[in-house]
PDB file of N, CA and C in Angstrom:
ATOM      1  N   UNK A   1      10.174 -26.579 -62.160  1.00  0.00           N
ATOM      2  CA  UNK A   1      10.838 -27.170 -61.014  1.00  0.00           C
ATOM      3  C   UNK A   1      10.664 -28.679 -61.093  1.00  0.00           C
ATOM      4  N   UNK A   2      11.656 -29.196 -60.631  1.00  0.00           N
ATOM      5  CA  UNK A   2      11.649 -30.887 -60.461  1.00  0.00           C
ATOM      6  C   UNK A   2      10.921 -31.274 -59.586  1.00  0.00           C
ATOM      7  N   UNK A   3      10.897 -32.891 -59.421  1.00  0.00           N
ATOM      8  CA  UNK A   3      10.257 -32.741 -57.887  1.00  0.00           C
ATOM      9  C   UNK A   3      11.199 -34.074 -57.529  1.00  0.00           C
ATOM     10  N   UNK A   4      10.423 -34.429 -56.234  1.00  0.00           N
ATOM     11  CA  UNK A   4      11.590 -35.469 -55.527  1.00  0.00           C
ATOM     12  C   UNK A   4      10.738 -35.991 -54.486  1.00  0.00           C
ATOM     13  N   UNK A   5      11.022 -37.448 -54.340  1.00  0.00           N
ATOM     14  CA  UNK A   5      10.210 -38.173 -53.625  1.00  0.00           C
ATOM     15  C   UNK A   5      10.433 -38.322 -52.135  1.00  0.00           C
ATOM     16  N   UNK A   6      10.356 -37.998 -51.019  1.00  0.00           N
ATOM     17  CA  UNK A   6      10.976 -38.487 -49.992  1.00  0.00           C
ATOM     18  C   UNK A   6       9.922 -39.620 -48.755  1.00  0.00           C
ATOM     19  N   UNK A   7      10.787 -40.532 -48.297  1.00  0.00           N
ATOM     20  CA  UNK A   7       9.565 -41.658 -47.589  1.00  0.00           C
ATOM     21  C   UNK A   7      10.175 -40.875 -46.060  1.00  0.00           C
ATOM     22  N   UNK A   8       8.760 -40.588 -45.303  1.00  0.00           N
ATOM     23  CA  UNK A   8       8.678 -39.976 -44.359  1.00  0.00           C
ATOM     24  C   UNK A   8       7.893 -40.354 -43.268  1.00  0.00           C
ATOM     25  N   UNK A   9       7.974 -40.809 -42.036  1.00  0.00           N
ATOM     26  CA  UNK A   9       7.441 -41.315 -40.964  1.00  0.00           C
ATOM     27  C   UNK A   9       6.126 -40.702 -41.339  1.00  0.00           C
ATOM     28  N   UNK A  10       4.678 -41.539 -40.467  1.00  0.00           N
ATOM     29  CA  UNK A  10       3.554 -40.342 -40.537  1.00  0.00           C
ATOM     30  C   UNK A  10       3.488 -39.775 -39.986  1.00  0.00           C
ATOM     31  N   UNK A  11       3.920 -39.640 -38.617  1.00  0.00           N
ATOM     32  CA  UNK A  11       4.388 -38.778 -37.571  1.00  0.00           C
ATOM     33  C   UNK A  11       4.961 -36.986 -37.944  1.00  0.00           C
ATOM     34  N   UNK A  12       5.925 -38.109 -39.143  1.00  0.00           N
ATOM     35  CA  UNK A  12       6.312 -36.540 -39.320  1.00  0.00           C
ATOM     36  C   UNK A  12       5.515 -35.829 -40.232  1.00  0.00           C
ATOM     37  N   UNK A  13       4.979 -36.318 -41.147  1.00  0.00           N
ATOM     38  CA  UNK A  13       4.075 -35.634 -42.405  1.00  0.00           C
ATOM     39  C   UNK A  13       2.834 -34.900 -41.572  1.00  0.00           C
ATOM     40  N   UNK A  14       2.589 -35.673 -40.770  1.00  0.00           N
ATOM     41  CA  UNK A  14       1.326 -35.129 -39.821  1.00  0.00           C
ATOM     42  C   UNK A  14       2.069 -33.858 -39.025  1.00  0.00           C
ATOM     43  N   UNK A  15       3.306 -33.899 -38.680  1.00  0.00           N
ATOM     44  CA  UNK A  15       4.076 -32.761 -38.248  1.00  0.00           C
ATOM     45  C   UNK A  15       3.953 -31.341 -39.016  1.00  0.00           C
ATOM     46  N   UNK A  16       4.635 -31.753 -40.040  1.00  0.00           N
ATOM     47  CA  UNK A  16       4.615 -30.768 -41.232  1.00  0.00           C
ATOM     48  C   UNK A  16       3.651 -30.631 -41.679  1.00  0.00           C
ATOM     49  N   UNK A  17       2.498 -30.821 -41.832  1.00  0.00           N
ATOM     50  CA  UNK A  17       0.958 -30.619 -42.369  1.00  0.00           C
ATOM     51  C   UNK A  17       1.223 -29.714 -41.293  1.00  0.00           C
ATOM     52  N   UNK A  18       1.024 -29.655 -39.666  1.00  0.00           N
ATOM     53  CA  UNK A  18       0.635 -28.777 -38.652  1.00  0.00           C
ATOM     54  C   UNK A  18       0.993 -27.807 -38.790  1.00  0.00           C
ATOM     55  N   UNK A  19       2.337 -27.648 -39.179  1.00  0.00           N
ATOM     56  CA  UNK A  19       2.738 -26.558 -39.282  1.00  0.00           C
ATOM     57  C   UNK A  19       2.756 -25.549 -40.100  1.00  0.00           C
ATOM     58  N   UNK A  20       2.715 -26.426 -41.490  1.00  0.00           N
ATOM     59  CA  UNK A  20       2.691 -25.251 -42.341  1.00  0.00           C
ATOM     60  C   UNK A  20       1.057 -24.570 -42.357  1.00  0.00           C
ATOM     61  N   UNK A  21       0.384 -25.584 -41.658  1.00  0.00           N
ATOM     62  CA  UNK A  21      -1.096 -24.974 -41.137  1.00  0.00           C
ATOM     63  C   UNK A  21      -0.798 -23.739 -40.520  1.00  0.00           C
ATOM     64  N   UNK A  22      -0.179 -23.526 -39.502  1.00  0.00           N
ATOM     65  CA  UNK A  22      -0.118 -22.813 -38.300  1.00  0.00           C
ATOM     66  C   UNK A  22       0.724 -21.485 -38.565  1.00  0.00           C
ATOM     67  N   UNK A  23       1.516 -22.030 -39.563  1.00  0.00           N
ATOM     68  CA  UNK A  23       2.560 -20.492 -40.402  1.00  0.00           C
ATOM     69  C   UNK A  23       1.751 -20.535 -41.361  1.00  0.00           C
ATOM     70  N   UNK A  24       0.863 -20.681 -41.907  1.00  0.00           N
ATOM     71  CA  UNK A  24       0.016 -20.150 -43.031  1.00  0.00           C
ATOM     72  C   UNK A  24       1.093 -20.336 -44.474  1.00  0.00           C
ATOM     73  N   UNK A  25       1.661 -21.388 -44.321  1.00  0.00           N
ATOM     74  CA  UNK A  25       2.742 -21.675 -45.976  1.00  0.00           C
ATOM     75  C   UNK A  25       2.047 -23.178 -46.217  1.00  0.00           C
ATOM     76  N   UNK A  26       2.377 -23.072 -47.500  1.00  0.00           N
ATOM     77  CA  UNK A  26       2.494 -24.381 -48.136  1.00  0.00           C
ATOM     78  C   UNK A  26       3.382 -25.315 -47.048  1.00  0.00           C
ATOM     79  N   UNK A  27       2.938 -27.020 -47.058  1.00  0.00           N
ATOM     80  CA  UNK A  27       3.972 -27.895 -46.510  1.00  0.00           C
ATOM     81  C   UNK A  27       5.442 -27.916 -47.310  1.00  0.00           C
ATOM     82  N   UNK A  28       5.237 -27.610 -48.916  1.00  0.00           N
ATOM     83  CA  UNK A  28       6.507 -27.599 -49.831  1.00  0.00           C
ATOM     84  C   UNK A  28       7.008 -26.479 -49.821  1.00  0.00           C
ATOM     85  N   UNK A  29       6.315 -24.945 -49.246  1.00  0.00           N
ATOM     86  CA  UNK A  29       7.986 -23.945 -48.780  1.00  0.00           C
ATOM     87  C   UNK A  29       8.068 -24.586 -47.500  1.00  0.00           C
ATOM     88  N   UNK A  30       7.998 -25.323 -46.193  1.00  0.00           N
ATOM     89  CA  UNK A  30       7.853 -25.508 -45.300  1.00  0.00           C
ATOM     90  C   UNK A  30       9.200 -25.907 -45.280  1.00  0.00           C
ATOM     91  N   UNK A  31       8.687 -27.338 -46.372  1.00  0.00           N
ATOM     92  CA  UNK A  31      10.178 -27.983 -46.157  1.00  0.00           C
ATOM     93  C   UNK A  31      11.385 -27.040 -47.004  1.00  0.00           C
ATOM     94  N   UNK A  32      10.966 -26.922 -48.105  1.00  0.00           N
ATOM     95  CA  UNK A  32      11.959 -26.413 -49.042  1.00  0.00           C
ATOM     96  C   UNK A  32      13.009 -25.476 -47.879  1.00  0.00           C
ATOM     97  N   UNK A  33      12.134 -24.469 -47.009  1.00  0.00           N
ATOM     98  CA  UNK A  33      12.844 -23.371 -46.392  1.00  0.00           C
ATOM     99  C   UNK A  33      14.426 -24.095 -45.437  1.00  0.00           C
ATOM    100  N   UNK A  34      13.451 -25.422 -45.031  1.00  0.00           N
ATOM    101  CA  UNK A  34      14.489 -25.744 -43.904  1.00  0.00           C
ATOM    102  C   UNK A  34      15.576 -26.459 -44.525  1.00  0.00           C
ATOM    103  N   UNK A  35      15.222 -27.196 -46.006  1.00  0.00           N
ATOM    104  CA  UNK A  35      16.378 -27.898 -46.519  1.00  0.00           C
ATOM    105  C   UNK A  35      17.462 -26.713 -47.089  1.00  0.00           C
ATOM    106  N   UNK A  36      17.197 -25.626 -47.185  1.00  0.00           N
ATOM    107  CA  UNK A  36      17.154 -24.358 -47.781  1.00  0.00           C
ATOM    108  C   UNK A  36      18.489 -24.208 -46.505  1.00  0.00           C
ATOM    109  N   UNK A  37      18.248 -24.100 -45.945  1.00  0.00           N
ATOM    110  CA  UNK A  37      18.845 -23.185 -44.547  1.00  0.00           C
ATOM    111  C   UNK A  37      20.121 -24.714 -44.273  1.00  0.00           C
ATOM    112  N   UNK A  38      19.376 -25.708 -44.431  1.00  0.00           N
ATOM    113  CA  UNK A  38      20.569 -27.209 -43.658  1.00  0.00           C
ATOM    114  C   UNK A  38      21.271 -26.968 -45.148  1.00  0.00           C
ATOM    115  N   UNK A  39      21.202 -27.258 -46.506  1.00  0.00           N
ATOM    116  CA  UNK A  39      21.752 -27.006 -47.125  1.00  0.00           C
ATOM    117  C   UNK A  39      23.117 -26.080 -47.356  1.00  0.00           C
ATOM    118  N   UNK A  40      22.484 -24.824 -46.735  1.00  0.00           N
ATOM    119  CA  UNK A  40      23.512 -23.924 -47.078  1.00  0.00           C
ATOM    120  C   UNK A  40      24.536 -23.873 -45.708  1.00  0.00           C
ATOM    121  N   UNK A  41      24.553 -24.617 -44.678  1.00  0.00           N
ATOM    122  CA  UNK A  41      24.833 -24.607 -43.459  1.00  0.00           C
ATOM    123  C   UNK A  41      26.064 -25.703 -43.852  1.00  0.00           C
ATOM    124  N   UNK A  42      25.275 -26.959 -44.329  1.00  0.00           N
ATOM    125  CA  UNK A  42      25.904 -28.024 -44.505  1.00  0.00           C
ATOM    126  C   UNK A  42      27.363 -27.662 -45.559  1.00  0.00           C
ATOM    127  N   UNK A  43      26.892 -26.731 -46.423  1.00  0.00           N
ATOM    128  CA  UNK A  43      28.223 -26.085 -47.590  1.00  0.00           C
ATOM    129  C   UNK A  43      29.093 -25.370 -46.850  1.00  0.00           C
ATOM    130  N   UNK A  44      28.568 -24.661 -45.813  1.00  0.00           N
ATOM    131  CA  UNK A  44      29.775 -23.843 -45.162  1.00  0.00           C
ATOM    132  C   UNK A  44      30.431 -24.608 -44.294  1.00  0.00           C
ATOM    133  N   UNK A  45      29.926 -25.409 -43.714  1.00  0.00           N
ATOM    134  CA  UNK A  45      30.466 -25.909 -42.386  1.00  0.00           C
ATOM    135  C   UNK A  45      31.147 -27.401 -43.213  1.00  0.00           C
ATOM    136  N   UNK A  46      31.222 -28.045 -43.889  1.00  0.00           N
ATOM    137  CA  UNK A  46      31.705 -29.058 -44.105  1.00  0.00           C
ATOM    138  C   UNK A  46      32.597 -29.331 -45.798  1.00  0.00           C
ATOM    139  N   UNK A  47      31.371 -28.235 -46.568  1.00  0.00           N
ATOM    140  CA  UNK A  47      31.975 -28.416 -47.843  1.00  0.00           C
ATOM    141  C   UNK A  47      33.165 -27.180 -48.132  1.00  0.00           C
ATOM    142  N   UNK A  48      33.206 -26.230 -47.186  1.00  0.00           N
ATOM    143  CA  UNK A  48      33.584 -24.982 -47.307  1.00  0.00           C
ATOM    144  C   UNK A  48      34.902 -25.178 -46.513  1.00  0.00           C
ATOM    145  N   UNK A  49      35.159 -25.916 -45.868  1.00  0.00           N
ATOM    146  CA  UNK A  49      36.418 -26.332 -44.960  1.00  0.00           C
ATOM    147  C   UNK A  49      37.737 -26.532 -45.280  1.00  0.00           C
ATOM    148  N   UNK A  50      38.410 -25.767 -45.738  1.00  0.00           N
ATOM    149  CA  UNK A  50      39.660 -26.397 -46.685  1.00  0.00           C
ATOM    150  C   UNK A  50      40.402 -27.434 -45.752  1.00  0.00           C
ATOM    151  N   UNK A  51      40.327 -27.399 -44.795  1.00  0.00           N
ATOM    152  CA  UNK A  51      41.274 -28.809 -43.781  1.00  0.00           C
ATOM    153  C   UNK A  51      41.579 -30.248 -44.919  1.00  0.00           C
ATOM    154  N   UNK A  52      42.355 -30.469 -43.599  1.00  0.00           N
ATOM    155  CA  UNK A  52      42.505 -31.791 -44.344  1.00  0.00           C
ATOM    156  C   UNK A  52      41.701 -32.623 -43.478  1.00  0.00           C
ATOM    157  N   UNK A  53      40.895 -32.489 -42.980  1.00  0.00           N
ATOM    158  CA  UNK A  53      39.625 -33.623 -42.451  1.00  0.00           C
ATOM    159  C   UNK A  53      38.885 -34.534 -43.424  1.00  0.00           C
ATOM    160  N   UNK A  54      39.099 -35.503 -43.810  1.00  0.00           N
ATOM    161  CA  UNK A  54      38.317 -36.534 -44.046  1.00  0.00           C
ATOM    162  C   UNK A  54      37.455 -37.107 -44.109  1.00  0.00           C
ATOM    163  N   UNK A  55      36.693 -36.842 -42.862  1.00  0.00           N
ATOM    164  CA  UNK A  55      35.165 -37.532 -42.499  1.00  0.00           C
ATOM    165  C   UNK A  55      34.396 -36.585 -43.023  1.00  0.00           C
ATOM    166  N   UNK A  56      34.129 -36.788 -43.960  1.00  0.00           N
ATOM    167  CA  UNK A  56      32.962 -36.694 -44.548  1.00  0.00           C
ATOM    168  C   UNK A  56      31.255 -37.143 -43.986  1.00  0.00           C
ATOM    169  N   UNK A  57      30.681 -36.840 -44.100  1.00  0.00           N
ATOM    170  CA  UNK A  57      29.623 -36.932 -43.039  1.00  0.00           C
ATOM    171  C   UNK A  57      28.573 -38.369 -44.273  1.00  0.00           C
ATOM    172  N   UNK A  58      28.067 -39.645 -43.321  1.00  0.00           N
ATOM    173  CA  UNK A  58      27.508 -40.629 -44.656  1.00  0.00           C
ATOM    174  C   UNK A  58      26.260 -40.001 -44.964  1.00  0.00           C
ATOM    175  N   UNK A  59      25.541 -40.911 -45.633  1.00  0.00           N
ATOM    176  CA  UNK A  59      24.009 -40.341 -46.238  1.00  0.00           C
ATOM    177  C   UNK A  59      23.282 -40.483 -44.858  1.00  0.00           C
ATOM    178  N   UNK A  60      23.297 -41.550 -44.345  1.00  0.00           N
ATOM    179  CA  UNK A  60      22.799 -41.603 -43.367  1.00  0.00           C
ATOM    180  C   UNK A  60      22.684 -40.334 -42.344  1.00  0.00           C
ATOM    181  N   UNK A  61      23.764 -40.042 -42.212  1.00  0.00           N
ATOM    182  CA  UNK A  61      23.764 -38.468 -41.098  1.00  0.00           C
ATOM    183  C   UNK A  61      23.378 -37.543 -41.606  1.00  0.00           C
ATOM    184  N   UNK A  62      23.374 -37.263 -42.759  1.00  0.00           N
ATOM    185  CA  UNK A  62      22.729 -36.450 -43.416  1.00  0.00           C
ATOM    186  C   UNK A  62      21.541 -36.320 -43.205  1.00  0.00           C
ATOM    187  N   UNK A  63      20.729 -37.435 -43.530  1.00  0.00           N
ATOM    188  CA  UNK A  63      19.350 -37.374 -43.625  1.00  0.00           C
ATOM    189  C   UNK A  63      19.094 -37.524 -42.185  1.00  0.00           C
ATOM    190  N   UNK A  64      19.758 -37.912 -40.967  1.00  0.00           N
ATOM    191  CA  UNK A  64      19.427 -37.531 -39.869  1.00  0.00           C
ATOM    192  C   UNK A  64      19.397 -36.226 -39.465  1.00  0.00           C
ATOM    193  N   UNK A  65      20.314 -35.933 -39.910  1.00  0.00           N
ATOM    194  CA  UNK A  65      20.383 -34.005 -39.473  1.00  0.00           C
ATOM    195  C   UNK A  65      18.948 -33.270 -40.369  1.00  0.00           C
ATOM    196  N   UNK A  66      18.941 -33.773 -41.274  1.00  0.00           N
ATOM    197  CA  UNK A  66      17.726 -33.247 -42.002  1.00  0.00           C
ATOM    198  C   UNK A  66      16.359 -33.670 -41.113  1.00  0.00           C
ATOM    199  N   UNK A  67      16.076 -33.999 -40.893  1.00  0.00           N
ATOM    200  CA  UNK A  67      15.281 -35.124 -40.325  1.00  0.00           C
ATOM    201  C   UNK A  67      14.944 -34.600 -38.818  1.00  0.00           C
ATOM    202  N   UNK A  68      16.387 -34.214 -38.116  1.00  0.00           N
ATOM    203  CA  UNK A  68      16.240 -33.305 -36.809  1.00  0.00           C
ATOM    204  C   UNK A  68      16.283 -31.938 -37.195  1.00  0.00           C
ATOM    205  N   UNK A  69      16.110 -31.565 -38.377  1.00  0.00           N
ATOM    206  CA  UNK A  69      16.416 -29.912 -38.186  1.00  0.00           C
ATOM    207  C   UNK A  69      14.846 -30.050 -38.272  1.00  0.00           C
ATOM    208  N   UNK A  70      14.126 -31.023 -39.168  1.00  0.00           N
ATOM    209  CA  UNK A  70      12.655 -30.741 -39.564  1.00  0.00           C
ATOM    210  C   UNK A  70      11.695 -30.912 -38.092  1.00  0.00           C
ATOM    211  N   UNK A  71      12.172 -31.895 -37.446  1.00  0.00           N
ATOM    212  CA  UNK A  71      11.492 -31.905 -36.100  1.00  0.00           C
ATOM    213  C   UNK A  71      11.631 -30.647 -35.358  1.00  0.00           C
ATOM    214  N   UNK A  72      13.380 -30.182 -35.227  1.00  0.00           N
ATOM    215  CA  UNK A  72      13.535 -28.873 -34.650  1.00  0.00           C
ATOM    216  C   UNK A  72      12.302 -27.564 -34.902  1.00  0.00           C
ATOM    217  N   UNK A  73      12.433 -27.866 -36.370  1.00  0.00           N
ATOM    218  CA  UNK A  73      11.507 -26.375 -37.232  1.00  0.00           C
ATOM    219  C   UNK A  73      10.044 -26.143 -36.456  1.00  0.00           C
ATOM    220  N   UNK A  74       9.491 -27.597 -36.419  1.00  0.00           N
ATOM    221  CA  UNK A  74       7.800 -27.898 -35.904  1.00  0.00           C
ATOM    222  C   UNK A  74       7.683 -27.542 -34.803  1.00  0.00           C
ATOM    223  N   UNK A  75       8.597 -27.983 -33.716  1.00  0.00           N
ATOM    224  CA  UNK A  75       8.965 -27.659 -32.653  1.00  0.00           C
ATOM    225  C   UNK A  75       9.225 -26.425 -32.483  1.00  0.00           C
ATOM    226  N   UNK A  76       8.983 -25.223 -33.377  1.00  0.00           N
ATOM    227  CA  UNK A  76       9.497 -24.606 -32.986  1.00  0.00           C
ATOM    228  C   UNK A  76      10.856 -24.123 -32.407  1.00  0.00           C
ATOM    229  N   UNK A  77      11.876 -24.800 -32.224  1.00  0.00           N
ATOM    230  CA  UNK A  77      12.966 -24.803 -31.305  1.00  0.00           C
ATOM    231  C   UNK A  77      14.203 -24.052 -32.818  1.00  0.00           C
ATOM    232  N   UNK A  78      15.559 -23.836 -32.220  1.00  0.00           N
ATOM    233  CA  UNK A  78      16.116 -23.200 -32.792  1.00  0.00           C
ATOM    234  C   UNK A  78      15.998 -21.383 -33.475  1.00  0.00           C
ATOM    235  N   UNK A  79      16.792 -21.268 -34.446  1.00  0.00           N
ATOM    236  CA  UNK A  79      16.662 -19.592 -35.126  1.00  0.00           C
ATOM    237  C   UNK A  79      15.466 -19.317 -36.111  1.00  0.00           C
ATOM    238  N   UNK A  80      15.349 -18.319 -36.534  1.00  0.00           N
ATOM    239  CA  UNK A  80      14.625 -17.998 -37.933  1.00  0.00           C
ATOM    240  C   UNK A  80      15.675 -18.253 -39.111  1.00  0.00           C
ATOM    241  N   UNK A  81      15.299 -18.718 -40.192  1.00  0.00           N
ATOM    242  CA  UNK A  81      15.858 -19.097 -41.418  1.00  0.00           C
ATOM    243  C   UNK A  81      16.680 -17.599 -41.729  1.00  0.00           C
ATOM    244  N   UNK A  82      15.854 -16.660 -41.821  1.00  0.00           N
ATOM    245  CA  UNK A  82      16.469 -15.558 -42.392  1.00  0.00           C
ATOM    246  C   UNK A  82      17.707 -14.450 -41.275  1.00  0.00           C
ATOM    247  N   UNK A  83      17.729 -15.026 -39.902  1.00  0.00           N
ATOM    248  CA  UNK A  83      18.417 -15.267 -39.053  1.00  0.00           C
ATOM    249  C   UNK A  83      19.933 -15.932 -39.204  1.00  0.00           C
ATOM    250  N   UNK A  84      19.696 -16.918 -39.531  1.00  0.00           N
ATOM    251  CA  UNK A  84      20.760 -17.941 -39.948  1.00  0.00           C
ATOM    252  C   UNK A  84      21.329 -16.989 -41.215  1.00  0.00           C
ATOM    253  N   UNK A  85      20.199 -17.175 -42.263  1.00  0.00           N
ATOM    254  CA  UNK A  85      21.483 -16.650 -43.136  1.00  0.00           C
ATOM    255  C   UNK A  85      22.075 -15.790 -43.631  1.00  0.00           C
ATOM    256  N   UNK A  86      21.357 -14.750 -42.400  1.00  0.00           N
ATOM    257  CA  UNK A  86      21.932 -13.648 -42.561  1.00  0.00           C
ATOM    258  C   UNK A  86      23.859 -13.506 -41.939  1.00  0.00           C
ATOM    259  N   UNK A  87      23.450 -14.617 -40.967  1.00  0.00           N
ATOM    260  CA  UNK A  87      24.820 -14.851 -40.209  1.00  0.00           C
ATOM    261  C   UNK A  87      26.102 -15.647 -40.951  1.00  0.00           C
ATOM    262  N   UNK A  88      25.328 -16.406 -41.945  1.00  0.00           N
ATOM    263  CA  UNK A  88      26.091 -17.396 -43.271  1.00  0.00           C
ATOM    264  C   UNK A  88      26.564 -16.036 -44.255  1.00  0.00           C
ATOM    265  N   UNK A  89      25.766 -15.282 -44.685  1.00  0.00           N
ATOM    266  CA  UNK A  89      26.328 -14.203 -45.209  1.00  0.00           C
ATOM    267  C   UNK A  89      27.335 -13.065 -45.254  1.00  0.00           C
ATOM    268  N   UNK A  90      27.072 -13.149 -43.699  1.00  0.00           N
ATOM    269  CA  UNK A  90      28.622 -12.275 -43.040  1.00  0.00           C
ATOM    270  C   UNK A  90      29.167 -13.300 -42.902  1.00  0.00           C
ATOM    271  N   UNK A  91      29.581 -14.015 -42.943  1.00  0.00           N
ATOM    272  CA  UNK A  91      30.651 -14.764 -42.162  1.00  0.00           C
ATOM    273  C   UNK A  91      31.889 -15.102 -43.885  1.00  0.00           C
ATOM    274  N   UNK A  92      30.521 -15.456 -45.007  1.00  0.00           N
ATOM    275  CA  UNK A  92      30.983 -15.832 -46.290  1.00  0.00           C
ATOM    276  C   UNK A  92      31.434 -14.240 -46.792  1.00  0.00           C
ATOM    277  N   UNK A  93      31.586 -13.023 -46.281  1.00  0.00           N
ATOM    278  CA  UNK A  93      31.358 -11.950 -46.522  1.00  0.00           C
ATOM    279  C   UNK A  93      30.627 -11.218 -47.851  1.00  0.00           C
ATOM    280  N   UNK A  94      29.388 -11.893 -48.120  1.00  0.00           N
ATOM    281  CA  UNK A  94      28.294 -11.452 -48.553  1.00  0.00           C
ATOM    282  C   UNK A  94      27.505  -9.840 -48.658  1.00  0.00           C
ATOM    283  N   UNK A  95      27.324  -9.371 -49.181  1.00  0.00           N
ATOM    284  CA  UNK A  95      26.577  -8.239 -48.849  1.00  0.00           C
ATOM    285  C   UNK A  95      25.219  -8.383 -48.338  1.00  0.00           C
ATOM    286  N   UNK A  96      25.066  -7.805 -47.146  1.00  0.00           N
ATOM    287  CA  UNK A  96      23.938  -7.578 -45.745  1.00  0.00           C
ATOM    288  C   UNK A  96      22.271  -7.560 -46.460  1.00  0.00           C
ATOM    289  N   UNK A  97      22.627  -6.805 -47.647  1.00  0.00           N
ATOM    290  CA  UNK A  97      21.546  -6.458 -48.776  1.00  0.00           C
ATOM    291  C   UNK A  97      20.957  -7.218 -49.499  1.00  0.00           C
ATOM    292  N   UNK A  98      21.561  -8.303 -49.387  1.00  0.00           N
ATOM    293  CA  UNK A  98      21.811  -9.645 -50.525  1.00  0.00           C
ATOM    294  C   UNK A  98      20.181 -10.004 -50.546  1.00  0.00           C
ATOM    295  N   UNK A  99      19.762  -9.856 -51.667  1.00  0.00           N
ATOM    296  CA  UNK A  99      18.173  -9.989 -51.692  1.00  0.00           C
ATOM    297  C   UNK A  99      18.071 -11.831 -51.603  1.00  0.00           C
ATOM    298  N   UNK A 100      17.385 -12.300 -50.749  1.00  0.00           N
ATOM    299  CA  UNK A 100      17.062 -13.689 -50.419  1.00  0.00           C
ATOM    300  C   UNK A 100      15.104 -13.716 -50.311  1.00  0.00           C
ATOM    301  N   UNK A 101      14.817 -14.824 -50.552  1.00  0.00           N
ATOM    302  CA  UNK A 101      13.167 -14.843 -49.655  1.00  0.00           C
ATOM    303  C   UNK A 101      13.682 -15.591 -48.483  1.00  0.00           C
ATOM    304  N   UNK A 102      14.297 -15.387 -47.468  1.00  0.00           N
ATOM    305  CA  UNK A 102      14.435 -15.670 -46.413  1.00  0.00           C
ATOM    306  C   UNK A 102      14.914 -14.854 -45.710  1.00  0.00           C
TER     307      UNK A 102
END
């Protein structure tokens, strides 16, 4: 596996340390799971769109949405990962079975 650098408030690293304390995971599935889940969200909902819409979303919003899904996650607030994509799966009409770790 590669790796990848990201510069992160301490706020938030101290976030994500808590948590993946508190779910008993590594901080790197912690994040991986949630970029995991915005990732595949972000393909359906924007890259998956045949429209003729334009706006494209900048880096900037990106990494904001990333950024609030990771606060969301700590917080507790929002679905379960394997929740979500189970719902990305039907919708992409996927099979229900579809072996995931999520």
């Amino acid at each position: 596996m590669s790796g990848m650098t990201l510069q992160l408030a301490r706020e938030m690293q101290d976030r994500l340390y808590e948590a993946a304390e508190r779910s008993h995971r590594p901080v790197d599935d912690l994040v991986q799971g949630v970029l995991d889940v915005y990732l595949d969200v972000y393909l359906n909902d924007y890259l998956g769109d045949d429209s003729d819409d334009d706006d494209e979303p900048t880096n900037e919003e990106i990494l904001s949405d990333i950024t609030q899904g990771i606060r969301d996650a700590l917080a507790d607030k929002g679905r379960p990962a394997r929740e979500i994509l189970a719902e990305i799966r039907k919708e992409l009409g996927h099979d229900a079975n579809h072996s995931s770790r999520y």
